[in-house]
Protein backbone atom coordinates (compact mmCIF):
# COMPACT_ATOMS: atom_id res chain seq x y z
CA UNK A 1 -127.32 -28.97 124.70
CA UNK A 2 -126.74 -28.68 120.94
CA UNK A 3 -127.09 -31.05 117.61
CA UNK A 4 -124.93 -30.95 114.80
CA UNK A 5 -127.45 -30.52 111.93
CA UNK A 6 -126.46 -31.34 108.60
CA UNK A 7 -127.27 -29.45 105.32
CA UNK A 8 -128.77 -31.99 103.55
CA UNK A 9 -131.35 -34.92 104.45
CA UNK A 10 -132.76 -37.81 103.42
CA UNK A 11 -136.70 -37.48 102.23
CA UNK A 12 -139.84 -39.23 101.13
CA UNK A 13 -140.94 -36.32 97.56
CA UNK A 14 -143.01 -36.81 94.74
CA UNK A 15 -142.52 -34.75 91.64
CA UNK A 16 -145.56 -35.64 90.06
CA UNK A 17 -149.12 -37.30 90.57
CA UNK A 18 -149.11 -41.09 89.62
CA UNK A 19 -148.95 -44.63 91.10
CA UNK A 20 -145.80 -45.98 93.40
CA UNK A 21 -143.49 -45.44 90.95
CA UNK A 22 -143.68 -41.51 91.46
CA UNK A 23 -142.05 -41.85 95.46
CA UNK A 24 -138.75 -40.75 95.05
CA UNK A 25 -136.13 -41.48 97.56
CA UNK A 26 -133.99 -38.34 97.76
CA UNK A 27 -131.55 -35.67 99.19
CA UNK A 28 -133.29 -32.41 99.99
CA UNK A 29 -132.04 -29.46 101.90
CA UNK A 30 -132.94 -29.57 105.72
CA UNK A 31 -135.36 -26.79 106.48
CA UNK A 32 -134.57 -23.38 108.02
CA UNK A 33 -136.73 -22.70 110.86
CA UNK A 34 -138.80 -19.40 112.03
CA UNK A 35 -138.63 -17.51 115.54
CA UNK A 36 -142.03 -19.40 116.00
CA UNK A 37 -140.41 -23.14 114.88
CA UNK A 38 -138.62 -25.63 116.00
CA UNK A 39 -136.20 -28.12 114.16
CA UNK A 40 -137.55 -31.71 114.91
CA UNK A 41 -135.07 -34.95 114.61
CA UNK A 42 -137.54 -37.44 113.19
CA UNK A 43 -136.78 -40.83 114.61
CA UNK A 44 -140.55 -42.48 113.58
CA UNK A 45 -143.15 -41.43 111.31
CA UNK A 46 -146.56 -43.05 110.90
CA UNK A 47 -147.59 -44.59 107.26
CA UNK A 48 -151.40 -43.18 106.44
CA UNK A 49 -153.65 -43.28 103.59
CA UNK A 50 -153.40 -39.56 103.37
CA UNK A 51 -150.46 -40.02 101.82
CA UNK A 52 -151.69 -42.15 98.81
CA UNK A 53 -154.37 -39.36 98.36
CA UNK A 54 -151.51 -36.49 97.74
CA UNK A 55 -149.62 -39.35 95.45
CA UNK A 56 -152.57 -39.69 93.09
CA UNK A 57 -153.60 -35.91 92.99
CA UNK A 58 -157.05 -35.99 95.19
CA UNK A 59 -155.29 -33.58 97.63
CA UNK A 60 -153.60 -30.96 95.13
CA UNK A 61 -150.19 -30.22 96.56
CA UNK A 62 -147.54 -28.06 95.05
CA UNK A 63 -144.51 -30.19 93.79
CA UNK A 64 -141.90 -31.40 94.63
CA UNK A 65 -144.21 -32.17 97.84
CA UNK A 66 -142.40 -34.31 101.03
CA UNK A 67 -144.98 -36.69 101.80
CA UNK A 68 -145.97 -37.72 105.62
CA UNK A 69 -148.35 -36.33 107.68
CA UNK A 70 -147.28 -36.78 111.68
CA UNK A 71 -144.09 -38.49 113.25
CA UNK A 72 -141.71 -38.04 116.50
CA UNK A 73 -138.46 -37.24 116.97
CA UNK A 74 -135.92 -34.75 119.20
CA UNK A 75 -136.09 -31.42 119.03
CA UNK A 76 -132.94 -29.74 117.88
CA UNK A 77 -133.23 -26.27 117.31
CA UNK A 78 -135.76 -23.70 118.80
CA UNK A 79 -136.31 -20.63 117.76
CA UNK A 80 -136.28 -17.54 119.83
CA UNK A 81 -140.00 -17.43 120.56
CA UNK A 82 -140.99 -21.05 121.02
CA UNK A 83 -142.10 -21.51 124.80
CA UNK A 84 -142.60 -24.57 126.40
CA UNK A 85 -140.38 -26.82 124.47
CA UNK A 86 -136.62 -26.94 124.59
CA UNK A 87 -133.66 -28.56 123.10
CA UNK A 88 -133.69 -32.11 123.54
CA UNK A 89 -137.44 -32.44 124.39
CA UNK A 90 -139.23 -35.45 122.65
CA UNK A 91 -142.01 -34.09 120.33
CA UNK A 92 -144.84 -36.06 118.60
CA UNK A 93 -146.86 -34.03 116.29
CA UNK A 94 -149.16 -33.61 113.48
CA UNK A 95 -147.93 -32.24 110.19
CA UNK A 96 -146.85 -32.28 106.29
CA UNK A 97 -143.48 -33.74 105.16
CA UNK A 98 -142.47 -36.03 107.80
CA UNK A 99 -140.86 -38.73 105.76
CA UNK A 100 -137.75 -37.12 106.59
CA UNK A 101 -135.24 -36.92 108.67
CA UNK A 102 -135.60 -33.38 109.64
CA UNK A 103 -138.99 -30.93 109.62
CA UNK A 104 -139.49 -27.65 111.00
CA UNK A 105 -142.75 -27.63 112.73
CA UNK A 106 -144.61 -25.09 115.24
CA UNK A 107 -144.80 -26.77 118.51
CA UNK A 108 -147.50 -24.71 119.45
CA UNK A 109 -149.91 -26.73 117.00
CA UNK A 110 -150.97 -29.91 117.13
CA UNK A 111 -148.33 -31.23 119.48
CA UNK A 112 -147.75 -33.91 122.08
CA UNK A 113 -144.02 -32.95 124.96
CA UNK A 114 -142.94 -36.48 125.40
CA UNK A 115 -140.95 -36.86 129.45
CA UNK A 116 -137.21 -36.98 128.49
CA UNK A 117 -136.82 -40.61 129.92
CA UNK A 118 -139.13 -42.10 127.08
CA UNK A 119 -138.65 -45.22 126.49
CA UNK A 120 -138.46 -45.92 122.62
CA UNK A 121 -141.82 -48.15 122.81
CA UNK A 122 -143.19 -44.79 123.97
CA UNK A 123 -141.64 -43.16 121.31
CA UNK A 124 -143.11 -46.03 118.58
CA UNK A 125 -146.59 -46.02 120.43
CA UNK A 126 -146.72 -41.73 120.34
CA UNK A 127 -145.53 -42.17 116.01
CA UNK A 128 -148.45 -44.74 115.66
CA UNK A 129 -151.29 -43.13 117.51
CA UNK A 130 -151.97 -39.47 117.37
CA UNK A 131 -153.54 -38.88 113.51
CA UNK A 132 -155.83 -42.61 113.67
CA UNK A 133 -156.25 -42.09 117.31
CA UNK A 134 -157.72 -38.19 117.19
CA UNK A 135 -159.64 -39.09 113.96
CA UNK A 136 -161.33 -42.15 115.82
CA UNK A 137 -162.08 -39.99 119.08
CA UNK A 138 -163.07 -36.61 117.12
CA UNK A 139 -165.76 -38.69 114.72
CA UNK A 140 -167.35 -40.59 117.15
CA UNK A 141 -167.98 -37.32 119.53
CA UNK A 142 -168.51 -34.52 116.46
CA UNK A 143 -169.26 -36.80 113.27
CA UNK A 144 -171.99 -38.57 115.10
CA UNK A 145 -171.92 -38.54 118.68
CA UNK A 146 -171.99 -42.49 119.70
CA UNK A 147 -174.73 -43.69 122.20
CA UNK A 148 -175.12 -46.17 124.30
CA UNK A 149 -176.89 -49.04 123.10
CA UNK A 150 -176.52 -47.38 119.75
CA UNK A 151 -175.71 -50.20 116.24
CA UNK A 152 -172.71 -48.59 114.40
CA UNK A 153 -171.31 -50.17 111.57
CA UNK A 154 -167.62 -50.09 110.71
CA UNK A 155 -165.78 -50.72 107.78
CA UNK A 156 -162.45 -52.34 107.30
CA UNK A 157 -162.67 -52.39 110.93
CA UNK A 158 -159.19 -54.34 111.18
CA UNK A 159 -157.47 -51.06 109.91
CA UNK A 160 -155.75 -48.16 111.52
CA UNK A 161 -158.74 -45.96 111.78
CA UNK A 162 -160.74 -49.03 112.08
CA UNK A 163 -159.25 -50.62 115.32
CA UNK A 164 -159.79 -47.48 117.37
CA UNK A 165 -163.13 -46.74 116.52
CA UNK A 166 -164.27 -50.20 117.17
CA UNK A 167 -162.40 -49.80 120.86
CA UNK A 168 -164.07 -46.53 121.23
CA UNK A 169 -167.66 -47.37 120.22
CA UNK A 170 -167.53 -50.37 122.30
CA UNK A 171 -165.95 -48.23 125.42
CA UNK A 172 -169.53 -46.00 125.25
CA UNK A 173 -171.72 -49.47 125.17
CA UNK A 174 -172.82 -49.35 121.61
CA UNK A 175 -172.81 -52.21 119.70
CA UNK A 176 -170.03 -52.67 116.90
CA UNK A 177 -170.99 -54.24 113.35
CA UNK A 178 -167.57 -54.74 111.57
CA UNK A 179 -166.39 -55.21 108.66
CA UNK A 180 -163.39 -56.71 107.06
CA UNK A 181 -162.00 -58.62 104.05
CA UNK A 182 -160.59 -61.95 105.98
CA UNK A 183 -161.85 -63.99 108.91
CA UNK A 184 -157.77 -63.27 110.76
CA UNK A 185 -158.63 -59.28 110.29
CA UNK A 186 -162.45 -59.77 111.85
CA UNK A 187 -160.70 -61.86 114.48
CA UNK A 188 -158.62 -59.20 115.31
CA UNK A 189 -161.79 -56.65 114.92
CA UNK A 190 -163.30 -58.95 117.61
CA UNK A 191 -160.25 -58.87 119.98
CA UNK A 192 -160.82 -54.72 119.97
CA UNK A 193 -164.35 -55.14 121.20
CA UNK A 194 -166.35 -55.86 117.84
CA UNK A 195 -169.70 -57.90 118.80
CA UNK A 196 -171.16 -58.62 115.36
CA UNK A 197 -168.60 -59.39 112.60
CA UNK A 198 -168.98 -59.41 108.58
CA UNK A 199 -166.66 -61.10 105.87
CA UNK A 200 -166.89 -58.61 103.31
CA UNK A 201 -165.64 -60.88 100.28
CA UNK A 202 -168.37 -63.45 101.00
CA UNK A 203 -171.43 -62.02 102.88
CA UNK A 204 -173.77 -59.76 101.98
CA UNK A 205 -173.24 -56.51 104.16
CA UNK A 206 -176.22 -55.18 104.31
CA UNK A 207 -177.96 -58.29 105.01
CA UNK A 208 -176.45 -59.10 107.88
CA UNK A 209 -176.74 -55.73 109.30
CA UNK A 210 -180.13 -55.84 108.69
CA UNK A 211 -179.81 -59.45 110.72
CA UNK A 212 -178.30 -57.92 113.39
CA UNK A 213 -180.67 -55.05 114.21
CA UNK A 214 -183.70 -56.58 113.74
CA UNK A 215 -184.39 -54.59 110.14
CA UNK A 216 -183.81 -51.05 111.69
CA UNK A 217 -180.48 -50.84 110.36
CA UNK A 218 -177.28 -48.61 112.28
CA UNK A 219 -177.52 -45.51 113.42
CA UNK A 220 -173.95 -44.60 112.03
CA UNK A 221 -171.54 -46.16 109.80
CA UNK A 222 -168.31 -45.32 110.15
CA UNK A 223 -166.97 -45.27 106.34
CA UNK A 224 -163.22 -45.29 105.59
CA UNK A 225 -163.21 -47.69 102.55
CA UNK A 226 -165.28 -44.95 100.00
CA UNK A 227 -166.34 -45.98 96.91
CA UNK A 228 -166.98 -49.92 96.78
CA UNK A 229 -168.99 -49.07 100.15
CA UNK A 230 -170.23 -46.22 100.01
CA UNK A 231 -173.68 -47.04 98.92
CA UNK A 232 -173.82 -50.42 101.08
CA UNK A 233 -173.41 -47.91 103.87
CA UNK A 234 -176.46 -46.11 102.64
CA UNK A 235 -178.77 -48.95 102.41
CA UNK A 236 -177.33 -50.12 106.11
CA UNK A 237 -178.63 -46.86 107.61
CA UNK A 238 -181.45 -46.56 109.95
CA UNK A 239 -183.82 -43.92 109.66
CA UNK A 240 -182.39 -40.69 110.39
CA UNK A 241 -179.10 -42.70 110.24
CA UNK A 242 -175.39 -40.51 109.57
CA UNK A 243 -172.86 -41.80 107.11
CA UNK A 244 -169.58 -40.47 107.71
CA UNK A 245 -167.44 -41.43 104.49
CA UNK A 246 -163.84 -40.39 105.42
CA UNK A 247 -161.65 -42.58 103.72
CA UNK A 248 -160.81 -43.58 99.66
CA UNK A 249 -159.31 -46.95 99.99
CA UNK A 250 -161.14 -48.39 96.99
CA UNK A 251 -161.17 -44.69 95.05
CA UNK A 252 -163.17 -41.61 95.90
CA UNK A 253 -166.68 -42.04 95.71
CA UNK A 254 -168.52 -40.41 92.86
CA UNK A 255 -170.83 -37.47 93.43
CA UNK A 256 -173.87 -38.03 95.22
CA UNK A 257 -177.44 -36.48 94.63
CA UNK A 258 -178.74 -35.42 97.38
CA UNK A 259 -182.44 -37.40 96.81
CA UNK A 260 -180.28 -40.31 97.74
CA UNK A 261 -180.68 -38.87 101.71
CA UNK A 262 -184.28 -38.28 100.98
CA UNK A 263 -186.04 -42.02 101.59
CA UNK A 264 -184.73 -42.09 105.51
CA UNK A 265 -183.84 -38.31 106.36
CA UNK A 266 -180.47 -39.50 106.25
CA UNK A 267 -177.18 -37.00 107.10
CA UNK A 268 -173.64 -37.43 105.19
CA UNK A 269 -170.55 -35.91 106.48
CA UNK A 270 -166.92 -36.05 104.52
CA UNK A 271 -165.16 -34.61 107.52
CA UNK A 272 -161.49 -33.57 107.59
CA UNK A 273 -160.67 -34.59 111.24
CA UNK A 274 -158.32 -31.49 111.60
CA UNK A 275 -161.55 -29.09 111.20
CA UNK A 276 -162.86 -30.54 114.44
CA UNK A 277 -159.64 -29.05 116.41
CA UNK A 278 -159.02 -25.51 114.65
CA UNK A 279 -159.47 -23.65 117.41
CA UNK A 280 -156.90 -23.87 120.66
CA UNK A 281 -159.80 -25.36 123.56
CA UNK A 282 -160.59 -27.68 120.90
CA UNK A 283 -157.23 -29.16 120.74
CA UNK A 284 -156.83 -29.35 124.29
CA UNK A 285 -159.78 -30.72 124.96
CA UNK A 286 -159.10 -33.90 121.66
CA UNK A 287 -155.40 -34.20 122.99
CA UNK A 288 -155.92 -34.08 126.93
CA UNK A 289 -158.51 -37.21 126.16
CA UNK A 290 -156.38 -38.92 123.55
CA UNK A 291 -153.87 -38.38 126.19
CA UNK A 292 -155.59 -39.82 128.89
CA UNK A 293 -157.02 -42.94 126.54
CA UNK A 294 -153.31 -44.16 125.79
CA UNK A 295 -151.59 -43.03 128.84
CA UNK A 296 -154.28 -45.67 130.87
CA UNK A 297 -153.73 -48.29 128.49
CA UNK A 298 -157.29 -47.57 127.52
CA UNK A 299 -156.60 -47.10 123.61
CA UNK A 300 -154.53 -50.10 122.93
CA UNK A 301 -152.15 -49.48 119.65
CA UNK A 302 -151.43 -52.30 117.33
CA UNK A 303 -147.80 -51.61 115.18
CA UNK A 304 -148.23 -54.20 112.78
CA UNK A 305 -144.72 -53.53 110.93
CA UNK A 306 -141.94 -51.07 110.89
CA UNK A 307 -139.80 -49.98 107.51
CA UNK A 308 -136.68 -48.00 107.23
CA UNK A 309 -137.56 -44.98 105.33
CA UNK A 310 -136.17 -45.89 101.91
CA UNK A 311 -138.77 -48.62 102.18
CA UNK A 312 -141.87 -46.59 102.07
CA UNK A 313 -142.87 -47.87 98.44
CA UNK A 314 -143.03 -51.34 100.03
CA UNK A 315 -145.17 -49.75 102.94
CA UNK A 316 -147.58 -48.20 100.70
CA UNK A 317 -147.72 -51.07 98.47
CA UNK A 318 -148.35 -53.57 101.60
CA UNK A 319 -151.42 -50.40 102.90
CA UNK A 320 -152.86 -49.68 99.66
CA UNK A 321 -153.03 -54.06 98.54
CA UNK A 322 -154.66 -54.25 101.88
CA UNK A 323 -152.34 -56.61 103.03
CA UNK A 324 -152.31 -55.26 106.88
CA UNK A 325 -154.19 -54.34 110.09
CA UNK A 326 -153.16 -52.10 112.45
CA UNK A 327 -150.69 -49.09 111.64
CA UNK A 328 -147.52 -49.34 109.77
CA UNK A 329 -144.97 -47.12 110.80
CA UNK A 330 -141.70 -45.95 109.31
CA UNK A 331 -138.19 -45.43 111.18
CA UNK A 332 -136.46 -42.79 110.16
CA UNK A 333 -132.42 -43.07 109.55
CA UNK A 334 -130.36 -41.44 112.58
């Protein structure tokens, strides 16, 4: 089997740091690939606030950068010392600069082989899953590991990140305080297993939370919204509660002094999820039970939109305005 590749491709770059007006829709070169790579044929790619964090500068990237950070596609080349993939294979994987058509990726990384006869809702659900998915399933085991019976607060639980962790917490019998900025998203938090729900433009968070667990406060909160949170998260804490802030949605949240842990023995993470797989058993371990989760139907997946690729500014804007639950994806042209 062979692919005719083209030399040039359509790509998803930034030149410089700045707002949506940076994303530049362009022709770049198709990549070369090493003896270790192989060419992938991207035919989804999943939207993520990762990428706003490169736009803006808060992850320094060397420019022109191709923005994206996992997608699937066809494989189309191999090099000579890939094993366990061939031409043709369906690949979804984890990696920079997949807002475009073409990337050159080691399979032997953070990979998913897709069977041949996938069916292109496979392919979708495989685009949508893998970077929310393993961040939801690697904080709630290494971040904090999640008890039964444990209170665990979530913020803008209606989200990508959001949606799984609230399915997961619930899955180990703890109970799930969400959070959300409309009654239709905490709805839809509720429908993914939340049991106590908060309107976040009207209530007082830490309030209720206190409501909820009879003045103890949560044993974890589960922080992807950063700096209009951050410190509601704090004050929502049980003693010897963990706050695990992994997310910048409402800007990066300013340094902390560390007496603010001090009152109730408290522990802060900033995890990168990707630090919790570096080493081989540790990704096969994280994929075999993502694996396993959405194979069973376990891990349900909400696509709440699709865009062509030359639409991504309209995808960010619609993530970043907060207008969506669920995970955006983009489709990538053929």
């Amino acid at each position: 089997m062979s692919f005719k590749i083209p030399t040039t491709q359509k790509a998803i770059r930034i030149h410089e740091t700045g707002g949506l007006d940076v994303l530049k829709y362009e022709d770049i070169p198709v990549p070369k690939i090493k003896d270790n790579e192989v060419l992938i044929k991207n035919k989804y790619a999943g939207v993520n606030f990762i990428e706003r964090y490169y736009r803006i500068g808060l992850y320094p990237t060397q420019k022109p950068y191709t923005l994206g950070s996992e997608a699937v596609g066809t494989i189309v080349l191999k090099g000579s010392k890939v094993q366990g993939f061939e031409i043709g294979d369906y690949i979804s994987y984890l990696t920079e600069s997949t807002f475009a058509q073409y990337t050159n990726y080691d399979p032997s990384e953070k990979a998913f082989k897709l069977p041949k006869n996938s069916t292109d809702e496979k392919l979708k659900l495989y685009a949508a899953a893998p970077a929310q998915g393993l961040t939801a399933l690697a904080f709630i085991n290494d971040a904090y590991n999640v008890q039964k019976d444990d209170y665990i607060l979530v913020t803008a639980a209606a989200g990508g990140v959001g949606l799984f962790l609230t399915q997961l917490i619930k899955n180990r019998g703890a109970h799930v305080i969400a959070t959300a900025s409309s009654n239709e998203k905490l709805k839809l938090a509720k429908e993914n297993g939340a049991e106590f729900l908060i309107n976040s433009q009207t209530e007082d968070i830490v309030k209720k939370v206190l409501e909820f667990t009879n003045n103890k406060g949560v044993a974890a909160s589960f922080d992807g919204v950063g700096q209009d949170t951050f410190q509601i998260s704090l004050d929502s804490l049980a003693r010897k509660g963990t706050l695990i802030s992994f997310g910048n949605s409402s800007g990066a949240v300013d340094p902390v002094p560390l007496t603010k842990l001090v009152s109730k023995n408290i522990k802060l993470l900033r995890p990168n999820v990707f630090n919790y797989f570096e080493e081989p058993k540790e990704w096969e371990y994280y994929s075999n039970e993502f694996k396993k989760l959405v194979e069973s139907g376990e891990l349900k997946v909400r696509i709440e939109k699709i865009y062509p690729l030359s639409d991504y500014k309209i995808a960010a804007e619609d993530l970043e305005g907060r207008k969506t639950s669920g995970k955006l994806l983009l489709e990538i042209p053929q």
